[in-house]
ModelCIF file with pLDDT and N, C-alpha, C, O atoms, coordinates in Angstrom:
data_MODEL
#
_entry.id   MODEL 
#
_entity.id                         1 
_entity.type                       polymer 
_entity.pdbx_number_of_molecules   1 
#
_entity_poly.entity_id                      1 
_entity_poly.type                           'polypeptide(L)' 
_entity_poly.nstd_linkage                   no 
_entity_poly.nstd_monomer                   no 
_entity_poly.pdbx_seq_one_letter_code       
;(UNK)(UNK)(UNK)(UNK)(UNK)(UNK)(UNK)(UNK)(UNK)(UNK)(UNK)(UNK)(UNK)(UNK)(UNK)(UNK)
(UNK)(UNK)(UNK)(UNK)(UNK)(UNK)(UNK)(UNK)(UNK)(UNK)(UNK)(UNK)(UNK)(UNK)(UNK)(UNK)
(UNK)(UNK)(UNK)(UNK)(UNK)
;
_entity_poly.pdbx_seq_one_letter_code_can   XXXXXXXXXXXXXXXXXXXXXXXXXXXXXXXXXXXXX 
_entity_poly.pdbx_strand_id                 A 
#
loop_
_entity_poly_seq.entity_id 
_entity_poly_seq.num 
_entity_poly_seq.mon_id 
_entity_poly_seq.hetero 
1 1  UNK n 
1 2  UNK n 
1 3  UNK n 
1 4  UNK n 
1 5  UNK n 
1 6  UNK n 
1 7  UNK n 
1 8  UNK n 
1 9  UNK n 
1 10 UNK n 
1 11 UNK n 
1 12 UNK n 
1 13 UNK n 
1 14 UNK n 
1 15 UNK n 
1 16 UNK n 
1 17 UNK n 
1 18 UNK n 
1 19 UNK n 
1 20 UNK n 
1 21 UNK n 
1 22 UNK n 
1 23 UNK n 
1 24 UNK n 
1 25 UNK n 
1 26 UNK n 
1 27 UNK n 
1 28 UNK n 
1 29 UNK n 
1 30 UNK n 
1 31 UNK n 
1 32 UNK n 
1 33 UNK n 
1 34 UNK n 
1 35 UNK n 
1 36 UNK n 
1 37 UNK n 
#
_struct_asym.id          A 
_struct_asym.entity_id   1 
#
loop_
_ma_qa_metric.id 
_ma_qa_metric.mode 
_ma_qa_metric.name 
_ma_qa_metric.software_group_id 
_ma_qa_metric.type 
1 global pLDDT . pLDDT 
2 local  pLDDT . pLDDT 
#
_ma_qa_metric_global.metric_id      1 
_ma_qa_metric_global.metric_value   72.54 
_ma_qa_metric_global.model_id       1 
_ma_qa_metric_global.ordinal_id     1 
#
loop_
_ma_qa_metric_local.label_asym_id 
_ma_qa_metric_local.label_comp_id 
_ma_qa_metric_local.label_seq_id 
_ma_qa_metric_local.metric_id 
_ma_qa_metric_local.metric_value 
_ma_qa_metric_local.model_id 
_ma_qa_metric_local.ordinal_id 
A UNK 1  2 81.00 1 1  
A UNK 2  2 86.00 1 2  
A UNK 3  2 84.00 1 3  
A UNK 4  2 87.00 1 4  
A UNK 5  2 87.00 1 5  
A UNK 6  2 83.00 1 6  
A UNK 7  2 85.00 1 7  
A UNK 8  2 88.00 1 8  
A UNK 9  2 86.00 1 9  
A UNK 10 2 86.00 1 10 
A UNK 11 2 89.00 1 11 
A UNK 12 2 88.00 1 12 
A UNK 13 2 86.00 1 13 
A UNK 14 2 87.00 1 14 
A UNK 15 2 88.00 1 15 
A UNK 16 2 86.00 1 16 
A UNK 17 2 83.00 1 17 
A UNK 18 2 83.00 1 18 
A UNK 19 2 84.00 1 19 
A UNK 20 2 81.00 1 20 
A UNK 21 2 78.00 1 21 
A UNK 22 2 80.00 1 22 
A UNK 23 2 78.00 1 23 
A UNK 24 2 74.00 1 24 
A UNK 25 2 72.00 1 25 
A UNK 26 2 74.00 1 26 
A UNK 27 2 69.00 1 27 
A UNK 28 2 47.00 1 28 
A UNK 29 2 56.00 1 29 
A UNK 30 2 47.00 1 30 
A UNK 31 2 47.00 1 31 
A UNK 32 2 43.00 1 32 
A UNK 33 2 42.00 1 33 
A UNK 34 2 40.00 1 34 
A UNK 35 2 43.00 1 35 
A UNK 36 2 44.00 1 36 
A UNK 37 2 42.00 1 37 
#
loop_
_atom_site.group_PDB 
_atom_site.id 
_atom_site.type_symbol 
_atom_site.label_atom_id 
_atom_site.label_alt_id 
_atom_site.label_comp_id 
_atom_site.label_asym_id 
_atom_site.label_entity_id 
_atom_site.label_seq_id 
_atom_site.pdbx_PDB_ins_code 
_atom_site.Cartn_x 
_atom_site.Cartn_y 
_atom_site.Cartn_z 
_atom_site.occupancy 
_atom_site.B_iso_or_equiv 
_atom_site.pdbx_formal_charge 
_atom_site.auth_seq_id 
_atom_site.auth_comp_id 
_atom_site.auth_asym_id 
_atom_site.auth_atom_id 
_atom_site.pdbx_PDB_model_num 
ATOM 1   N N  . UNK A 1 1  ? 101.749 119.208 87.264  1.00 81.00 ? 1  UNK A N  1 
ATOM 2   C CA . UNK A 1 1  ? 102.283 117.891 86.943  1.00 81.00 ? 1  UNK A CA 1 
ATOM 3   C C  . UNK A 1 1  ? 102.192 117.654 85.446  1.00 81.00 ? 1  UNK A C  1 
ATOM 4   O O  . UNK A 1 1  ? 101.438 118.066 84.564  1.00 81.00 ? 1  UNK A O  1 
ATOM 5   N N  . UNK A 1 2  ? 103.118 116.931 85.480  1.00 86.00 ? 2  UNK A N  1 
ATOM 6   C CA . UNK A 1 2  ? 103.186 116.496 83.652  1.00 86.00 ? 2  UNK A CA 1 
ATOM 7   C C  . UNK A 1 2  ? 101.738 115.244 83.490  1.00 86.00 ? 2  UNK A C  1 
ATOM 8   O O  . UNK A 1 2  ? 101.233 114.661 84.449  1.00 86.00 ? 2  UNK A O  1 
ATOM 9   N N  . UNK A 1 3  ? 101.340 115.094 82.107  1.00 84.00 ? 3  UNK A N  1 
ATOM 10  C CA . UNK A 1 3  ? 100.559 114.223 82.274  1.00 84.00 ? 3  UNK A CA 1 
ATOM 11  C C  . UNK A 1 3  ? 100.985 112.808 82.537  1.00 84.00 ? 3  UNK A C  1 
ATOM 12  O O  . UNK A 1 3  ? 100.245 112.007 83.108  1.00 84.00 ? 3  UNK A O  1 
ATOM 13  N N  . UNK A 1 4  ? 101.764 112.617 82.261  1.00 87.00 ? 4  UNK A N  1 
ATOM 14  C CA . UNK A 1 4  ? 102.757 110.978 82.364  1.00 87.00 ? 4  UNK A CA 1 
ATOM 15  C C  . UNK A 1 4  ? 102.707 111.282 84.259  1.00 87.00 ? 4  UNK A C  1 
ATOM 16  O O  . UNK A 1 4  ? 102.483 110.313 84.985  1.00 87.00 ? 4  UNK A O  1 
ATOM 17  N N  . UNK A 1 5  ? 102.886 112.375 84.741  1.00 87.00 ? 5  UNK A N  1 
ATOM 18  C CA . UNK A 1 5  ? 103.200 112.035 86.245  1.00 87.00 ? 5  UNK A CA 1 
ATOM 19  C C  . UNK A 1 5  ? 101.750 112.119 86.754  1.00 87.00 ? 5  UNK A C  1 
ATOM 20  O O  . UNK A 1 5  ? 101.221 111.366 87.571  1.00 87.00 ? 5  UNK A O  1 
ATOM 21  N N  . UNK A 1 6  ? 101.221 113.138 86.142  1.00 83.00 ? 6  UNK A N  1 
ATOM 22  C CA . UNK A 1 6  ? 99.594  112.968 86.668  1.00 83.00 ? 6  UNK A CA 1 
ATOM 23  C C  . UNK A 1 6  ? 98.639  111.166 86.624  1.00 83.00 ? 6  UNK A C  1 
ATOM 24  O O  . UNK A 1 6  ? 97.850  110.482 87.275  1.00 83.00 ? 6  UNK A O  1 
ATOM 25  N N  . UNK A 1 7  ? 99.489  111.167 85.296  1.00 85.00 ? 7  UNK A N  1 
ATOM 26  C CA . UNK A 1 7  ? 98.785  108.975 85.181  1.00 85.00 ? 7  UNK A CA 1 
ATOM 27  C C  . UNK A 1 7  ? 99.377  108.551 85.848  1.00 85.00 ? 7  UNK A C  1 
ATOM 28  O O  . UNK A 1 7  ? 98.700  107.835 86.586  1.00 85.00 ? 7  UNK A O  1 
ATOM 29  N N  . UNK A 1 8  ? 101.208 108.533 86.292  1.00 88.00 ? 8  UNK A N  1 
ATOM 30  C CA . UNK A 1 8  ? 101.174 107.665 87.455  1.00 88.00 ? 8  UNK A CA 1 
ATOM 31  C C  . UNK A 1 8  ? 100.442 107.553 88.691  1.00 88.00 ? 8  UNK A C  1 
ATOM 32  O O  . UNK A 1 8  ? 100.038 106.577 89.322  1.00 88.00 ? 8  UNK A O  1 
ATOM 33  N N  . UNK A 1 9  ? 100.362 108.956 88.904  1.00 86.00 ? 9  UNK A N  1 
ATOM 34  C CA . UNK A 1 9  ? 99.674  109.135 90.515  1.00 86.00 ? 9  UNK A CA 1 
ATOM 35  C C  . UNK A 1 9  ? 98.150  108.930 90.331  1.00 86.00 ? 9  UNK A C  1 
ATOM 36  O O  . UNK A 1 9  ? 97.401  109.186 91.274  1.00 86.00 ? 9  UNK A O  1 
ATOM 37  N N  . UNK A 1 10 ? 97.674  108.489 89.176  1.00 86.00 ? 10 UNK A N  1 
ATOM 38  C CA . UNK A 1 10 ? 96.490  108.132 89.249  1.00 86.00 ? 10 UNK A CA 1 
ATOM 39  C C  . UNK A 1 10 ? 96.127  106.641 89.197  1.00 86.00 ? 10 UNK A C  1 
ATOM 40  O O  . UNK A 1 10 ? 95.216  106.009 89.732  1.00 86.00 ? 10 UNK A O  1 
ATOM 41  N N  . UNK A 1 11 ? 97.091  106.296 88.413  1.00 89.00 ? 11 UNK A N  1 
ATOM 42  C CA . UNK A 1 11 ? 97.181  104.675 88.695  1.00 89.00 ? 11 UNK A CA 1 
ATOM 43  C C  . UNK A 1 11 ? 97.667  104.056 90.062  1.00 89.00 ? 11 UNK A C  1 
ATOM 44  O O  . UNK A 1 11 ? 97.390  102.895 90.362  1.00 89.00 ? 11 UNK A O  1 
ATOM 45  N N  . UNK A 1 12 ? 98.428  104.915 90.903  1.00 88.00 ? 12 UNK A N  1 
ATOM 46  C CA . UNK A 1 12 ? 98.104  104.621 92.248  1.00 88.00 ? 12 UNK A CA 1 
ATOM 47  C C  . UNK A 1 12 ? 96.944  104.725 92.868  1.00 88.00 ? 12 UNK A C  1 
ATOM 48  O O  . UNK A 1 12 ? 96.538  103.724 93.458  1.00 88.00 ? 12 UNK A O  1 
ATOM 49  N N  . UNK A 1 13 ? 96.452  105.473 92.876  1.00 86.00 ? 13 UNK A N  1 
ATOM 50  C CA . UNK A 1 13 ? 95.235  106.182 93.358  1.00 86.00 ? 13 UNK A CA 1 
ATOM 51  C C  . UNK A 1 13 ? 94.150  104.990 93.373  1.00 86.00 ? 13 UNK A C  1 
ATOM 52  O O  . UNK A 1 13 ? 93.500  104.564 94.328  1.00 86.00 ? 13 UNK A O  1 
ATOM 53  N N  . UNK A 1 14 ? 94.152  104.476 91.678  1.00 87.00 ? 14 UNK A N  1 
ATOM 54  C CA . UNK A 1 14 ? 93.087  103.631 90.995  1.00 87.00 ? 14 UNK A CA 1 
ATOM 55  C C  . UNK A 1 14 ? 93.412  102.722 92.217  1.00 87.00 ? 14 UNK A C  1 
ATOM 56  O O  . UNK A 1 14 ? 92.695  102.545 93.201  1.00 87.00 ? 14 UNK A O  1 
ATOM 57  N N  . UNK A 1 15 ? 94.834  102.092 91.918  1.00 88.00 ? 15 UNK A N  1 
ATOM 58  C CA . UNK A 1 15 ? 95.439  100.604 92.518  1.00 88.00 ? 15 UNK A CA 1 
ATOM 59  C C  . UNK A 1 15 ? 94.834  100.665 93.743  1.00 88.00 ? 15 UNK A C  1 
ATOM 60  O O  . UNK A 1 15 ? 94.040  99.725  93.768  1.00 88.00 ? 15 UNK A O  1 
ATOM 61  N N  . UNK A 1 16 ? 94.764  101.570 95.281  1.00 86.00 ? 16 UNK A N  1 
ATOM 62  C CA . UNK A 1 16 ? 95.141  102.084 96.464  1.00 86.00 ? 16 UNK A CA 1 
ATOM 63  C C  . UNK A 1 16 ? 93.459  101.630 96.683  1.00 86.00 ? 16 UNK A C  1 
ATOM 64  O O  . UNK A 1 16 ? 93.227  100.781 97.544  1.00 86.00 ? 16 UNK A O  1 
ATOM 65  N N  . UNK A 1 17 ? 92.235  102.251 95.839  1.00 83.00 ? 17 UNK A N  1 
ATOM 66  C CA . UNK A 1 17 ? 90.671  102.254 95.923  1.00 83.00 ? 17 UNK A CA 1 
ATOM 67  C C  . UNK A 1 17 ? 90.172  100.884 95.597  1.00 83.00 ? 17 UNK A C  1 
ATOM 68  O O  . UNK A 1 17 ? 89.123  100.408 96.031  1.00 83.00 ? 17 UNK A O  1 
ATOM 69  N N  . UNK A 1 18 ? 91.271  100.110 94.551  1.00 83.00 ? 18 UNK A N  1 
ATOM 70  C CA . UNK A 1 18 ? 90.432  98.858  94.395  1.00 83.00 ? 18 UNK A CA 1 
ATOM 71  C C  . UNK A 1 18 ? 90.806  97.938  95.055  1.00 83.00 ? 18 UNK A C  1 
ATOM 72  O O  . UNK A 1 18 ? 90.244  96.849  94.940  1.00 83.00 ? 18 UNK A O  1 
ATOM 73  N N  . UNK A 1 19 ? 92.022  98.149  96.066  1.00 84.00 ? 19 UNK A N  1 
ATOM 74  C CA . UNK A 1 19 ? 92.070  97.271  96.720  1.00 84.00 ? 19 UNK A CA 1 
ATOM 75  C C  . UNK A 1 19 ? 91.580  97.372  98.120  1.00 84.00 ? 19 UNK A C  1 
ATOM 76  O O  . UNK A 1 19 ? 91.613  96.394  98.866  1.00 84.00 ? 19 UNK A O  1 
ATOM 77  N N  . UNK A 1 20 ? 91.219  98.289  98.417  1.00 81.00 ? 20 UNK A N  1 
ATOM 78  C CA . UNK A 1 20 ? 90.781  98.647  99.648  1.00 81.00 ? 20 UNK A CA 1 
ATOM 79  C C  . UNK A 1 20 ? 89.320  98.227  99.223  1.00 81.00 ? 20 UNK A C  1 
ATOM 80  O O  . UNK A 1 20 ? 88.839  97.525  100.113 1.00 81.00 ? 20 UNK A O  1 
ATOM 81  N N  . UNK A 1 21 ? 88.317  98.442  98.012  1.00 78.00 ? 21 UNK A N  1 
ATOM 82  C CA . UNK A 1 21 ? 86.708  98.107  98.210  1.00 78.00 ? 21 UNK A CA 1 
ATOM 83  C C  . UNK A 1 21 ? 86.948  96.611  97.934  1.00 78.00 ? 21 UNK A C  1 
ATOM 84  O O  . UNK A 1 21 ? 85.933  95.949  97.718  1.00 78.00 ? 21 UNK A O  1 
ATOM 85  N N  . UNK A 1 22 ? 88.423  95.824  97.902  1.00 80.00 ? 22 UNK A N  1 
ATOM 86  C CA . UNK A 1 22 ? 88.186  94.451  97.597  1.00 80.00 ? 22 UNK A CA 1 
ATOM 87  C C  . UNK A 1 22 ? 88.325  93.691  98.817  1.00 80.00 ? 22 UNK A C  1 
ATOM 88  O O  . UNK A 1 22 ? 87.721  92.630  98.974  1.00 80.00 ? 22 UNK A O  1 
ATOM 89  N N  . UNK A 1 23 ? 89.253  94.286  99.866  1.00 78.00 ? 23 UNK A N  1 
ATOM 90  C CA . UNK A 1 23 ? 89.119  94.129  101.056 1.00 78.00 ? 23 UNK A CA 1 
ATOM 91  C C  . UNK A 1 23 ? 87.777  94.011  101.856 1.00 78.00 ? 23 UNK A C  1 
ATOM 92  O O  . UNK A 1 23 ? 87.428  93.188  102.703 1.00 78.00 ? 23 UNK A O  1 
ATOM 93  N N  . UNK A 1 24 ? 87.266  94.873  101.429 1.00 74.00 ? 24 UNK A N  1 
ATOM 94  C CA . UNK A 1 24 ? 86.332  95.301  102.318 1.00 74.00 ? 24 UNK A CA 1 
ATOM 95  C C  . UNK A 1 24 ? 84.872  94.789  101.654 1.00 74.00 ? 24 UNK A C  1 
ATOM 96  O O  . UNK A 1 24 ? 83.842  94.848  102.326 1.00 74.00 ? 24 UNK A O  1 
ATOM 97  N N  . UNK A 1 25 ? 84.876  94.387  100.565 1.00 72.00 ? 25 UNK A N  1 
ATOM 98  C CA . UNK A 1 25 ? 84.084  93.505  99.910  1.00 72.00 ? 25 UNK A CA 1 
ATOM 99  C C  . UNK A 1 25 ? 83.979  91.838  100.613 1.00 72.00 ? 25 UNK A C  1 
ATOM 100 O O  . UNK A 1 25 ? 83.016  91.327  101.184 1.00 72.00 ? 25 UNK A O  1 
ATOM 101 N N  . UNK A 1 26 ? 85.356  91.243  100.322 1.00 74.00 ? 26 UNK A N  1 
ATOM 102 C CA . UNK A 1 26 ? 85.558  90.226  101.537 1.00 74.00 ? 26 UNK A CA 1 
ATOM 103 C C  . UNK A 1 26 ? 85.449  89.928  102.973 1.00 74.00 ? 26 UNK A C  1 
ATOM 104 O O  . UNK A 1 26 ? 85.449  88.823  103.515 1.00 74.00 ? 26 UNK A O  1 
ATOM 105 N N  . UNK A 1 27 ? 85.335  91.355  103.615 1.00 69.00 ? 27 UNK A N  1 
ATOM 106 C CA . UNK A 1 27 ? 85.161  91.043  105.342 1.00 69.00 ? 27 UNK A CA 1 
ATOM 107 C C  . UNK A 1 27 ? 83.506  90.573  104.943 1.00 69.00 ? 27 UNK A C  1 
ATOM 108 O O  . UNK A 1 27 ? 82.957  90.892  103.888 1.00 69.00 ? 27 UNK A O  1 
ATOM 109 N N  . UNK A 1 28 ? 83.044  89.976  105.733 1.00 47.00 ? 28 UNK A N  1 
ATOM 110 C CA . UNK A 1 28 ? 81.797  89.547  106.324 1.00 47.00 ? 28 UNK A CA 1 
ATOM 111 C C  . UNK A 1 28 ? 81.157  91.065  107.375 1.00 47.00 ? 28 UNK A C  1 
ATOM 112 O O  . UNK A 1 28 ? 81.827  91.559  108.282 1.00 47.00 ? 28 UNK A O  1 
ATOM 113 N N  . UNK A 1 29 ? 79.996  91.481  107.029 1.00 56.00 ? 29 UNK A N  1 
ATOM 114 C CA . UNK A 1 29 ? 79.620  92.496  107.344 1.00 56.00 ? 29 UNK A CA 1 
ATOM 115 C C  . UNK A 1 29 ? 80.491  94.269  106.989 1.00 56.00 ? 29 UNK A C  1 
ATOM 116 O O  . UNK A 1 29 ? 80.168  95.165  107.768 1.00 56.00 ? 29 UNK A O  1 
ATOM 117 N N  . UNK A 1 30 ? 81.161  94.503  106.245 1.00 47.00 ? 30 UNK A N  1 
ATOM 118 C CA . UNK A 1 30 ? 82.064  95.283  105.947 1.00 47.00 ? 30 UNK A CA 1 
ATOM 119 C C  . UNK A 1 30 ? 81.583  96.274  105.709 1.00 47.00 ? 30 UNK A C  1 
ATOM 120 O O  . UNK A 1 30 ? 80.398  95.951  105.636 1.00 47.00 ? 30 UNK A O  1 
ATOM 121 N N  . UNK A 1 31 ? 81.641  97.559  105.476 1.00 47.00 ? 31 UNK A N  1 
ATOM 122 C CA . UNK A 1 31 ? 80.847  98.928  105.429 1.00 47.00 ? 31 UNK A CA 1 
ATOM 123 C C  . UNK A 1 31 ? 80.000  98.735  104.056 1.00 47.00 ? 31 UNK A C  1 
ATOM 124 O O  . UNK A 1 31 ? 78.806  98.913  103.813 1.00 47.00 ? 31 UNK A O  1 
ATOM 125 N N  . UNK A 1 32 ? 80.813  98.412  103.457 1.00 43.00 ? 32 UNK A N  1 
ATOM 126 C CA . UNK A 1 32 ? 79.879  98.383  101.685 1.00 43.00 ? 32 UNK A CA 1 
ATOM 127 C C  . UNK A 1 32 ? 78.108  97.094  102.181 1.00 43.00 ? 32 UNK A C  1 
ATOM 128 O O  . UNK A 1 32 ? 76.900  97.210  101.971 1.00 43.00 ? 32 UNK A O  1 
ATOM 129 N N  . UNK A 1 33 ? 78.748  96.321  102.685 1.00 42.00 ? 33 UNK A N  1 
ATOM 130 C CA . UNK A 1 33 ? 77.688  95.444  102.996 1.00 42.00 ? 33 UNK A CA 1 
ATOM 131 C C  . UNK A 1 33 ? 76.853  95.603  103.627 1.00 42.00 ? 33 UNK A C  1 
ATOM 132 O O  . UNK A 1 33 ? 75.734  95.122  103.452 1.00 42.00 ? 33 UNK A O  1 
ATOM 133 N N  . UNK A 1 34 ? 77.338  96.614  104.884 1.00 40.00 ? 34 UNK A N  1 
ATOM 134 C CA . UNK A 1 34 ? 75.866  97.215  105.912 1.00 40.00 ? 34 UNK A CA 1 
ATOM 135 C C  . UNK A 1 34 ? 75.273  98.339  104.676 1.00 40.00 ? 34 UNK A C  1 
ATOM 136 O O  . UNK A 1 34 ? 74.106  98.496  104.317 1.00 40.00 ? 34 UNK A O  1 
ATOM 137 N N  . UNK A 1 35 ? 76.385  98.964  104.235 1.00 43.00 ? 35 UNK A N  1 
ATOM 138 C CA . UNK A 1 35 ? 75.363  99.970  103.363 1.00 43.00 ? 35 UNK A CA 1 
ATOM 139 C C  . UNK A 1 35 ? 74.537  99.629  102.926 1.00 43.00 ? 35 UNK A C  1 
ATOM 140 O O  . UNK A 1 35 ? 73.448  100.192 103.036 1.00 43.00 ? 35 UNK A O  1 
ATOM 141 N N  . UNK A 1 36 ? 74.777  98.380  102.141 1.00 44.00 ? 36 UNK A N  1 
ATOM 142 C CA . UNK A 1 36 ? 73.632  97.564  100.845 1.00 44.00 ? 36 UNK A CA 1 
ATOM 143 C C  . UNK A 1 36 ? 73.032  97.213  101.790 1.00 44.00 ? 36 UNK A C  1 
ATOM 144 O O  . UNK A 1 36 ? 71.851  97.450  101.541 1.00 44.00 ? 36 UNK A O  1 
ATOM 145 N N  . UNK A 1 37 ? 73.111  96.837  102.624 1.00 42.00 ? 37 UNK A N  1 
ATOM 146 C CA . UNK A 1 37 ? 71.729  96.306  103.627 1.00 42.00 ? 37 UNK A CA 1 
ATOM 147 C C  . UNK A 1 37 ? 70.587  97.029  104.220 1.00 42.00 ? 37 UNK A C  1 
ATOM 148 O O  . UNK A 1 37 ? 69.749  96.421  104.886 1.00 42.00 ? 37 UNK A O  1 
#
């Protein structure tokens, strides 16, 4: 991959992880939260 295509697919990547631990930050009991517990 070119680097311009390698940063796009990483800025998905980024986008795809922070919204999923922000999700999952918000449920009430959510995996991140039992972990910390």
């Amino acid at each position: 991959l070119s680097p311009k295509q390698a940063d796009v697919v990483w800025q998905a990547v980024r986008a795809d992880l922070d919204e999923k631990h922000a999700k999952a930050s918000q449920e009430e009991g959510g995996p991140e939260q039992r972990r910390d517990a």
